[in-house]
Structures are given as C-alpha cells and as structure tokens.
N, C-alpha and C. Protein backbone atom coordinates (compact mmCIF):
# COMPACT_ATOMS: atom_id res chain seq x y z
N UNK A 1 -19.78 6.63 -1.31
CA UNK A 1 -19.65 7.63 -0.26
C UNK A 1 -18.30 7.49 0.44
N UNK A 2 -17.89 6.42 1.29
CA UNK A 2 -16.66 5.96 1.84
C UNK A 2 -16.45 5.03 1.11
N UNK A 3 -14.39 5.32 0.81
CA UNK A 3 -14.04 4.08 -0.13
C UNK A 3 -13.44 3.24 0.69
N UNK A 4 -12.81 3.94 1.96
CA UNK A 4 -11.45 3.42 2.47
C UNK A 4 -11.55 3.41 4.25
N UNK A 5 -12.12 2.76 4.83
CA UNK A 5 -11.98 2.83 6.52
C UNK A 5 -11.14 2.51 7.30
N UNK A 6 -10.43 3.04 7.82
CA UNK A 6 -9.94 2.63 9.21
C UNK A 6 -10.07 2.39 10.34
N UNK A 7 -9.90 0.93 10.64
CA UNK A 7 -10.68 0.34 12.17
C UNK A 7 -9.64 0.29 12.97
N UNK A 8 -9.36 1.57 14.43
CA UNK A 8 -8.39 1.01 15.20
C UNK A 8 -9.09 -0.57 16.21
N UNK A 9 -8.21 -1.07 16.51
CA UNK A 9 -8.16 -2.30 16.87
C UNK A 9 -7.12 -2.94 17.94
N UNK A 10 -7.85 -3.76 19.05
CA UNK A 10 -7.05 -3.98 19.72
C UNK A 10 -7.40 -5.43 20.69
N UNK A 11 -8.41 -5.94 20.48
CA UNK A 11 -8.90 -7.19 20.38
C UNK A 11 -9.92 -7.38 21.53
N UNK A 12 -10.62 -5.97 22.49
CA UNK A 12 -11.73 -5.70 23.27
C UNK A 12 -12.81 -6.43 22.80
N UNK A 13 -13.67 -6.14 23.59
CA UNK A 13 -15.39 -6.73 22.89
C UNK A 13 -15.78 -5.52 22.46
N UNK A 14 -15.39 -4.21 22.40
CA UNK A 14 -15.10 -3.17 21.38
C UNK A 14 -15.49 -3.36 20.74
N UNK A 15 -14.11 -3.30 20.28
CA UNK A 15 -13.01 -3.73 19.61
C UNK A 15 -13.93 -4.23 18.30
N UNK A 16 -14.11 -6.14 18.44
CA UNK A 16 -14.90 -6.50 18.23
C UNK A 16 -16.12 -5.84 17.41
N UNK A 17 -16.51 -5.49 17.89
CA UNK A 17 -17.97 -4.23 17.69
C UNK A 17 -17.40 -3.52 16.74
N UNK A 18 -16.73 -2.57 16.26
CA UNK A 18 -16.36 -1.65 15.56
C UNK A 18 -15.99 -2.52 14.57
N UNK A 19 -15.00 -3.87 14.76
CA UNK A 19 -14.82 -4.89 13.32
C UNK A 19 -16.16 -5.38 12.89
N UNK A 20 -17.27 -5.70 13.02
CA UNK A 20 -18.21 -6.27 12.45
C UNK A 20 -19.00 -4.97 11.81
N UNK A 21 -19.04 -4.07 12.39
CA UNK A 21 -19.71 -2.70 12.02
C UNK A 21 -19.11 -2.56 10.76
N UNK A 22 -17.67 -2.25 10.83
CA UNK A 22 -16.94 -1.68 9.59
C UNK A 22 -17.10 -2.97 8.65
N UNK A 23 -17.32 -4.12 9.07
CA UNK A 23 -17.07 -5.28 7.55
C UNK A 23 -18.24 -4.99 6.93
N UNK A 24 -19.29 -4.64 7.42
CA UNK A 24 -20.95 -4.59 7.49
C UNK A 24 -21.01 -3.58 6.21
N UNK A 25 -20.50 -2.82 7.11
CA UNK A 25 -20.35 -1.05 6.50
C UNK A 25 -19.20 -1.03 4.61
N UNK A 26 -18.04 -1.72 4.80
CA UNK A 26 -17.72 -1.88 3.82
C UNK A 26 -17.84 -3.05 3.04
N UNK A 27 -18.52 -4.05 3.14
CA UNK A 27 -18.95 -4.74 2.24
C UNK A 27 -20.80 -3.71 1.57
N UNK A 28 -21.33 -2.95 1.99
CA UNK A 28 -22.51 -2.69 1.76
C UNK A 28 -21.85 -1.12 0.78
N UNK A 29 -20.86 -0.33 0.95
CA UNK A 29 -20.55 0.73 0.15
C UNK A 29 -19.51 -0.09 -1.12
N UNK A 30 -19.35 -1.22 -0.78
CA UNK A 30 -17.67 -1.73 -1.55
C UNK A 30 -16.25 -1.15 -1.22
N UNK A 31 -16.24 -0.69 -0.09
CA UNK A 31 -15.03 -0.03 0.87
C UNK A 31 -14.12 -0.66 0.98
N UNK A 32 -12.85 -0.38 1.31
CA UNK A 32 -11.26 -1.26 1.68
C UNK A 32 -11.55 -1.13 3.20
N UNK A 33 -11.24 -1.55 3.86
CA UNK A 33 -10.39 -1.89 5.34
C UNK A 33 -9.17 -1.57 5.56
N UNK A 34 -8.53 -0.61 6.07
CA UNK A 34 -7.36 -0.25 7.08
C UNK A 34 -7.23 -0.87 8.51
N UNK A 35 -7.02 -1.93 8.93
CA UNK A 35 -7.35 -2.05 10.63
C UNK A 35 -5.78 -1.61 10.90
N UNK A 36 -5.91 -1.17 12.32
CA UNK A 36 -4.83 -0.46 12.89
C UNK A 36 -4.55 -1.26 14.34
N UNK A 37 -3.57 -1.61 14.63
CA UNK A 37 -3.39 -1.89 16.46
C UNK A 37 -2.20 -1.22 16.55
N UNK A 38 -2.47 -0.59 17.77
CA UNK A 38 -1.20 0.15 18.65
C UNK A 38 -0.55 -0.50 19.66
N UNK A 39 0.26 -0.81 19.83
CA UNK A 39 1.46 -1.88 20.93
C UNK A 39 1.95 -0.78 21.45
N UNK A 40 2.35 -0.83 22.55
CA UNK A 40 2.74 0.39 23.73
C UNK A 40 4.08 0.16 23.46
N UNK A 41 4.95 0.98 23.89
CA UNK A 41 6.16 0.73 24.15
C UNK A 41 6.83 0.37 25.44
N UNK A 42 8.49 -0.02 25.80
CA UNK A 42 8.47 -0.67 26.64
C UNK A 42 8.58 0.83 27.55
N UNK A 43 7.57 0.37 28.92
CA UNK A 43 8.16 1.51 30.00
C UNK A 43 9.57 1.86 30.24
N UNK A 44 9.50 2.82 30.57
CA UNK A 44 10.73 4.06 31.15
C UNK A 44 11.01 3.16 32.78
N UNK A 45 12.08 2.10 32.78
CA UNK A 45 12.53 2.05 33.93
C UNK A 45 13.33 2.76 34.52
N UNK A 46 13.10 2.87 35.76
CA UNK A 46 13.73 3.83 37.01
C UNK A 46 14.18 2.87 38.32
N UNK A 47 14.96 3.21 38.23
CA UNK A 47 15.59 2.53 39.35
C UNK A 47 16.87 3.50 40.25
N UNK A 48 16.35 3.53 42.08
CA UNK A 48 16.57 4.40 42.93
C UNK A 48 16.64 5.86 42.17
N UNK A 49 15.30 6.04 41.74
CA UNK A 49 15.32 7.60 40.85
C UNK A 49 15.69 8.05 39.88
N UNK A 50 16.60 6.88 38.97
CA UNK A 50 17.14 7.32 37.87
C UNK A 50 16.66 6.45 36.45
N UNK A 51 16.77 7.36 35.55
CA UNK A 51 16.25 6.50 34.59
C UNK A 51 17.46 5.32 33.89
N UNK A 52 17.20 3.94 33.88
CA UNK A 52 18.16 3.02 33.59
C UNK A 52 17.44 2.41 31.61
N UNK A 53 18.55 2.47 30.98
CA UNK A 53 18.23 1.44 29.50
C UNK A 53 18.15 0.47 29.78
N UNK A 54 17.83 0.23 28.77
CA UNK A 54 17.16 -1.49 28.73
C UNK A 54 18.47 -2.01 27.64
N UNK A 55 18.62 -2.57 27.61
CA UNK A 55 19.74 -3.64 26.61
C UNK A 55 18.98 -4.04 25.37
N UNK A 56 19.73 -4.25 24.48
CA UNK A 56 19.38 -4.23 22.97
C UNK A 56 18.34 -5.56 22.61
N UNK A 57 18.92 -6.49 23.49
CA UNK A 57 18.01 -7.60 23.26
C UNK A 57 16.36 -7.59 24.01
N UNK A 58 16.46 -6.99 25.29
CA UNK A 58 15.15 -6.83 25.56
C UNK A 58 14.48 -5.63 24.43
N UNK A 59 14.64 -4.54 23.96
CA UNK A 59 14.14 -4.02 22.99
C UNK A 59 13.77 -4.88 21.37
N UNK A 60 14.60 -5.64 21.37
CA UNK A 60 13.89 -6.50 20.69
C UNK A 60 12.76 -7.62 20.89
N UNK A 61 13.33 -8.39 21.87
CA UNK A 61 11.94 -9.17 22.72
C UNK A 61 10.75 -8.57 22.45
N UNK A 62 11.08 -6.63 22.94
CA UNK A 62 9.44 -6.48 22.84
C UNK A 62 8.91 -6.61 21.65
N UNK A 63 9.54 -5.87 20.89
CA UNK A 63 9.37 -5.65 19.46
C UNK A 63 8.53 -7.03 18.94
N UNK A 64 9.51 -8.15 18.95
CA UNK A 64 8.69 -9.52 18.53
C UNK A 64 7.42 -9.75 19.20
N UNK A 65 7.62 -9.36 20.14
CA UNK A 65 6.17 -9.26 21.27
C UNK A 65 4.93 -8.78 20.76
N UNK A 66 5.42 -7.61 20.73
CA UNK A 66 4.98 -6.96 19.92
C UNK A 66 3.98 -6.95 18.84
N UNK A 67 5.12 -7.24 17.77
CA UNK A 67 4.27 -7.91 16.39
C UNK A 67 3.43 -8.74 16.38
N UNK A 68 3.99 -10.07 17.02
CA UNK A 68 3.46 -10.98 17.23
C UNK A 68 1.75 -10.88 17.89
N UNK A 69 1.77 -10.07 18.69
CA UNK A 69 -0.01 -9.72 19.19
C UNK A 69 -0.34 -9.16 18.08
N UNK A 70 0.18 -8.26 17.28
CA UNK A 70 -0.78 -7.47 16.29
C UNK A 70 -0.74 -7.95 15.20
N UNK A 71 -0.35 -9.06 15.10
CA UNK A 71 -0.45 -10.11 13.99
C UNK A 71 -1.36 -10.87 14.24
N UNK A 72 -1.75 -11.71 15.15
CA UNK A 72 -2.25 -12.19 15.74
C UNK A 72 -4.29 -10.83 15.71
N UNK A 73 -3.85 -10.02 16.20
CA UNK A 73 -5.63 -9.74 15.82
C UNK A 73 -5.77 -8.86 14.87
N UNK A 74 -4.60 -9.05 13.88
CA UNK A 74 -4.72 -8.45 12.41
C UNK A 74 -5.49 -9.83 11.23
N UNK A 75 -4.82 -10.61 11.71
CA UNK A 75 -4.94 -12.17 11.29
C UNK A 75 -6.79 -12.39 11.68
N UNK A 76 -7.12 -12.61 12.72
CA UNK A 76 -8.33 -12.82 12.86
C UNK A 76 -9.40 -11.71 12.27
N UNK A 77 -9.06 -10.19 12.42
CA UNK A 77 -9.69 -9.35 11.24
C UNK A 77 -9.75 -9.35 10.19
N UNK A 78 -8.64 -10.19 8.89
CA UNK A 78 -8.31 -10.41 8.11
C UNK A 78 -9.17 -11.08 7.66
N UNK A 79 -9.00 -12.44 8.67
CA UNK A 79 -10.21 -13.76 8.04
C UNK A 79 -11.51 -13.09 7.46
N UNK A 80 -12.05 -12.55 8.65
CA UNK A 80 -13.71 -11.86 8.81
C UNK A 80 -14.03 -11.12 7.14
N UNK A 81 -12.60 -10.38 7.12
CA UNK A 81 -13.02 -9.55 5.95
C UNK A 81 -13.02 -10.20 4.51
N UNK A 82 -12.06 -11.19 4.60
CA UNK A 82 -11.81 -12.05 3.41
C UNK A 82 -13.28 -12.72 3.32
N UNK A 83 -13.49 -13.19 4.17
CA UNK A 83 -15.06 -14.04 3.95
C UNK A 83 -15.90 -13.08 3.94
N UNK A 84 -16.11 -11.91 4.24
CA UNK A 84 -17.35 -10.90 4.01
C UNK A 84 -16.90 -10.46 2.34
N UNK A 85 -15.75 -10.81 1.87
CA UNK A 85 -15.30 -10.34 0.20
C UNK A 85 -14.60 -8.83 0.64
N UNK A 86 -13.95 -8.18 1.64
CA UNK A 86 -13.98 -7.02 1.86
C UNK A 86 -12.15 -7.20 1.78
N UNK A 87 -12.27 -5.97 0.64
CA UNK A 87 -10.58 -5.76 0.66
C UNK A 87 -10.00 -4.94 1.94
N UNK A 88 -8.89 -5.86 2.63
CA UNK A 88 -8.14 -5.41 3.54
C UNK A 88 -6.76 -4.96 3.92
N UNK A 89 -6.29 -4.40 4.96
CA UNK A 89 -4.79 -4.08 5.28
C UNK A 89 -4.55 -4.18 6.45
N UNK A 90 -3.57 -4.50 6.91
CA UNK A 90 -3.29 -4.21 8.35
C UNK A 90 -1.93 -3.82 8.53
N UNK A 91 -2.22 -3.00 9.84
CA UNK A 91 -1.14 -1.99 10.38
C UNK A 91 -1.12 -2.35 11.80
N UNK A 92 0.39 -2.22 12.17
CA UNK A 92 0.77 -2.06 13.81
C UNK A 92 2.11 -0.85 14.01
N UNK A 93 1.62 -0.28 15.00
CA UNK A 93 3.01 0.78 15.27
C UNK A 93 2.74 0.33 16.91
N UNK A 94 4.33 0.64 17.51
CA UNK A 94 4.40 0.73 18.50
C UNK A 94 4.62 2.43 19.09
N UNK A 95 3.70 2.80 20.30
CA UNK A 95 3.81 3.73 20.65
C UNK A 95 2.86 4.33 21.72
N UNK A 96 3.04 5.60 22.60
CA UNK A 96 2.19 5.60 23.70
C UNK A 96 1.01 6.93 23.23
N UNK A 97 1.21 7.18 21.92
CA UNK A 97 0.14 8.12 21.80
C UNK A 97 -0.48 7.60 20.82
N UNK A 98 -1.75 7.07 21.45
CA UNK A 98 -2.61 5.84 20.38
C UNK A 98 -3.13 6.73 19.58
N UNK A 99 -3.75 8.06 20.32
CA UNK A 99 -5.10 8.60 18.78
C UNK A 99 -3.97 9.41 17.34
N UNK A 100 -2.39 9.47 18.33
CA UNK A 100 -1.98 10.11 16.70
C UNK A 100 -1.47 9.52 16.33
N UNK A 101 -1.53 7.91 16.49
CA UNK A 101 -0.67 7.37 15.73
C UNK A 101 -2.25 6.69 14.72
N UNK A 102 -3.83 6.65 15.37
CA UNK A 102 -4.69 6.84 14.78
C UNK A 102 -4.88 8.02 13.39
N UNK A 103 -4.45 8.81 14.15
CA UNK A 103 -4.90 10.29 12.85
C UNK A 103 -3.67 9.71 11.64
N UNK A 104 -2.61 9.43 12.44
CA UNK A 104 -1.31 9.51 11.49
C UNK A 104 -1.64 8.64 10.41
N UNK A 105 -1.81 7.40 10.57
CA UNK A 105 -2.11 6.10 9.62
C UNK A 105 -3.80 6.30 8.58
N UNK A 106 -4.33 6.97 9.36
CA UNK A 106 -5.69 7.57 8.42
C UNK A 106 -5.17 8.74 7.41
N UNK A 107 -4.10 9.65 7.45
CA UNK A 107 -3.82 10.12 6.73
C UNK A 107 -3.19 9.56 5.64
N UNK A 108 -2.31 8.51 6.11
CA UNK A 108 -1.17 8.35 5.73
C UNK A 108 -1.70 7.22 4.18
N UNK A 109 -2.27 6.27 4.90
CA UNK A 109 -3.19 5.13 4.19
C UNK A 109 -4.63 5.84 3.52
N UNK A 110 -4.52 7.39 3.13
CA UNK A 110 -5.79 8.23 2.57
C UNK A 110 -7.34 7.19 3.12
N UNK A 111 -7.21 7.48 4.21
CA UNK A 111 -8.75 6.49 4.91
C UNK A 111 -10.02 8.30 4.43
N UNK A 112 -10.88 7.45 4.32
CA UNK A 112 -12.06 8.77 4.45
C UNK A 112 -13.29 8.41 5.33
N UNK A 113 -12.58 8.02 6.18
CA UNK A 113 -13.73 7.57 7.41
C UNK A 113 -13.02 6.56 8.77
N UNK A 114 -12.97 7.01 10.04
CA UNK A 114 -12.67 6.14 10.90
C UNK A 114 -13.43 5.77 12.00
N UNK A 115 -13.43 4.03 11.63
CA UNK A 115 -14.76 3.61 12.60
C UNK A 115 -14.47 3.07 14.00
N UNK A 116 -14.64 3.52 15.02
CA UNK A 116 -14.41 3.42 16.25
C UNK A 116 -15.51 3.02 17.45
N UNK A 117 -15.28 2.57 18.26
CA UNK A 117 -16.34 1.86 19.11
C UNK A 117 -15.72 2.59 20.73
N UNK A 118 -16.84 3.00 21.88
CA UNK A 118 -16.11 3.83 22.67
C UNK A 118 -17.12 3.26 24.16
N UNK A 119 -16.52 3.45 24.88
CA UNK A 119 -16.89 3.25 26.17
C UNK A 119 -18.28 3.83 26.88
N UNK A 120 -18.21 5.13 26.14
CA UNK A 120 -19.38 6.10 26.47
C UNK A 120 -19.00 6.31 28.13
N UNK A 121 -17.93 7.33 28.32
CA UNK A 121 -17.68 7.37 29.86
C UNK A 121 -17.95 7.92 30.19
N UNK A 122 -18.76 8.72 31.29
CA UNK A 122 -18.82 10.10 31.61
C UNK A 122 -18.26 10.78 32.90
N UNK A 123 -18.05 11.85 33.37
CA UNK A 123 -17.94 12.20 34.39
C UNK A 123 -16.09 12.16 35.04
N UNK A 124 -16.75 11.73 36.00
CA UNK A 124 -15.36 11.40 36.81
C UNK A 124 -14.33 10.04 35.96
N UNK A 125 -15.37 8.94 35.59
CA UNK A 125 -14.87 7.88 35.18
C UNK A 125 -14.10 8.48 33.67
N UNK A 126 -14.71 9.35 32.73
CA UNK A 126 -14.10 9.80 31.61
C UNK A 126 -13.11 10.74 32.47
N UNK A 127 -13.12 11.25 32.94
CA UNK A 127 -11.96 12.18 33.43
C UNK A 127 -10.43 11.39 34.24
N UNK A 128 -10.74 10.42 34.67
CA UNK A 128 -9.62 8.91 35.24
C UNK A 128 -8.97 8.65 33.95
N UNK A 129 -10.33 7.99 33.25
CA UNK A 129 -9.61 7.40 32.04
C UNK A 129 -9.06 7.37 30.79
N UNK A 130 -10.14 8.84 30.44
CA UNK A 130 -9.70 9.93 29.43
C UNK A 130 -10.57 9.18 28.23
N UNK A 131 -10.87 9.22 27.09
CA UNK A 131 -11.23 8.86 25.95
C UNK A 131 -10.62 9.12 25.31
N UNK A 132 -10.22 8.18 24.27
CA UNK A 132 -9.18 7.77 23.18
C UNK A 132 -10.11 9.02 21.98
N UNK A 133 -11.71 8.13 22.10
CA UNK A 133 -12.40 8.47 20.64
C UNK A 133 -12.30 10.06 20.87
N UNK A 134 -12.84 10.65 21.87
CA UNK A 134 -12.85 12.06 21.79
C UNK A 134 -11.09 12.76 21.35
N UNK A 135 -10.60 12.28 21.86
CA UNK A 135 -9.00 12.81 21.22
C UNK A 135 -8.94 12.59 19.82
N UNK A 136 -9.32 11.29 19.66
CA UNK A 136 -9.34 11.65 18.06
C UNK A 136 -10.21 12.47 17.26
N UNK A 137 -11.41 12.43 17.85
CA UNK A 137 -12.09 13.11 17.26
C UNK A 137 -11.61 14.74 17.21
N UNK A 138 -10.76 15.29 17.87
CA UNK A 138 -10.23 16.47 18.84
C UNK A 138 -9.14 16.86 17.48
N UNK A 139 -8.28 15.59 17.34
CA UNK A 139 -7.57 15.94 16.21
C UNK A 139 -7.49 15.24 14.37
N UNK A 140 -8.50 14.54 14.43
CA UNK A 140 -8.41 14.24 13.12
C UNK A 140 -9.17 14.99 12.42
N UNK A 141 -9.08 15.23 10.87
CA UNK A 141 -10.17 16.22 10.00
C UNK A 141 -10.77 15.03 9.38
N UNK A 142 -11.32 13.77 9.62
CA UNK A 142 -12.22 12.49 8.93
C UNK A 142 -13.35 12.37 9.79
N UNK A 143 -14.07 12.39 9.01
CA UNK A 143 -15.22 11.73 9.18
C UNK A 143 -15.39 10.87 10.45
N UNK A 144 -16.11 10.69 11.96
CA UNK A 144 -15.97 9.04 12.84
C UNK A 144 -16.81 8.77 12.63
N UNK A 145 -16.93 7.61 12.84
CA UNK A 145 -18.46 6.63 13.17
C UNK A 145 -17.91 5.89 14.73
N UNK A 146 -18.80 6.60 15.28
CA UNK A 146 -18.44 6.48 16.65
C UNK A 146 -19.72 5.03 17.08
N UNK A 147 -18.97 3.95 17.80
CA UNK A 147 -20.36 3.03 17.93
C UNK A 147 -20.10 2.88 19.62
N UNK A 148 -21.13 2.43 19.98
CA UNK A 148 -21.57 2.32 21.55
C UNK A 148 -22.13 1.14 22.09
C-alpha cells in the first residue's frame, strides 16, 4: 500500500510519537523512512529600525549549528529504524516555512504517505499558534496520517 514515508521530525514527545508510529507502520507494510527536520534560519536583525547583516562567519556558526542538531535527531531515528530492520534516510533544510519545505522533500524524495503527530489545538490556542499539520495538509496532494 505505502512504500515510502515521510516523518517530519524535530525531537518533541511528538515528535517521538509519529517516529515509533511510522517504524511500526513501515516495518509491518516493508516501507522506507524519509525523516525530515527543519532548522530555522538565523533571525532578521534590526537594529535602531534598520535591518543590519550578519557576517559570514556567524552564518556559518549557524549552519554548523544547525546540522549538528539535525544530525543529532536524525542519528537517534536512524538507530530505531535500523533495529526495527526499516530502510531509512534523513533530511535537514534550513528554513522558516516548515510545511513547504515538508510538501517539498515528500515530493522530492517520491514519499506516498506523510506521518505526522499534532497538538490537536483548537480555538483561540490553534489560532495563536497556527498548526503546522493543517497547512500541510492545506498544501500537500499525499496521503497524512495524522496521530494525536
């Protein structure tokens, strides 16, 4: 049914949740693993109103920064899947629009299913904080498995 999933990832108790679901889920169809983490980029400093650059070396700092976290809970997803027998990949982009850089890498890596774990917010509190899953769901054409 699904060959290929993509778990965004970011090292929540989620988070979490959606990795054991999907190892579950693709060790029981014989599925691959895509896990995904998104690293923000560095803020837009302003200073007395104006926007100021950052210097070449702090853009790198982050960068290593960066990697380094999404290595780090690419690495511990990795393990899980290797010992469940589940073929895996991992991905990190840096950037501030998490669900398309979600849709982007599900296209990109032909995923046919993306498994996601969500807050279940409603109201005022979803309206503060916005939901990631519903945006994706808003723009991707795959399949979710939305968990709670």
């Amino acid at each position: 049914m699904y060959e290929h999933l993509l778990v965004p990832v970011d090292g929540s108790e989620l988070s979490l949740k959606a990795e054991e679901h999907a190892i579950g889920l693709a060790k029981m169809l014989g599925a691959r693993i895509t896990a995904l983490t998104v690293e923000p980029p560095l803020p837009v400093l302003v200073v007395e109103q104006s926007a100021v650059a950052y210097d070449v070396a702090t853009f790198q700092e982050h960068e290593k920064r960066c990697e380094a976290h999404a290595r780090e809970l690419l690495a511990v997803f990795a393990d899980k899947a290797k010992h469940a027998g589940v073929a895996f990949d991992g991905q990190f982009v840096i950037t501030d629009n998490v669900q398309q850089a979600i849709v982007d890498v599900a296209g990109k890596q032909e995923c046919d299913l993306i498994v996601m774990a969500t807050h279940g917010r409603h109201g005022f509190d979803a309206l503060i904080h916005g939901s990631l899953t519903k945006s994706v769901l808003s723009h991707s054409q795959l399949p979710l498995l939305i968990l709670h």
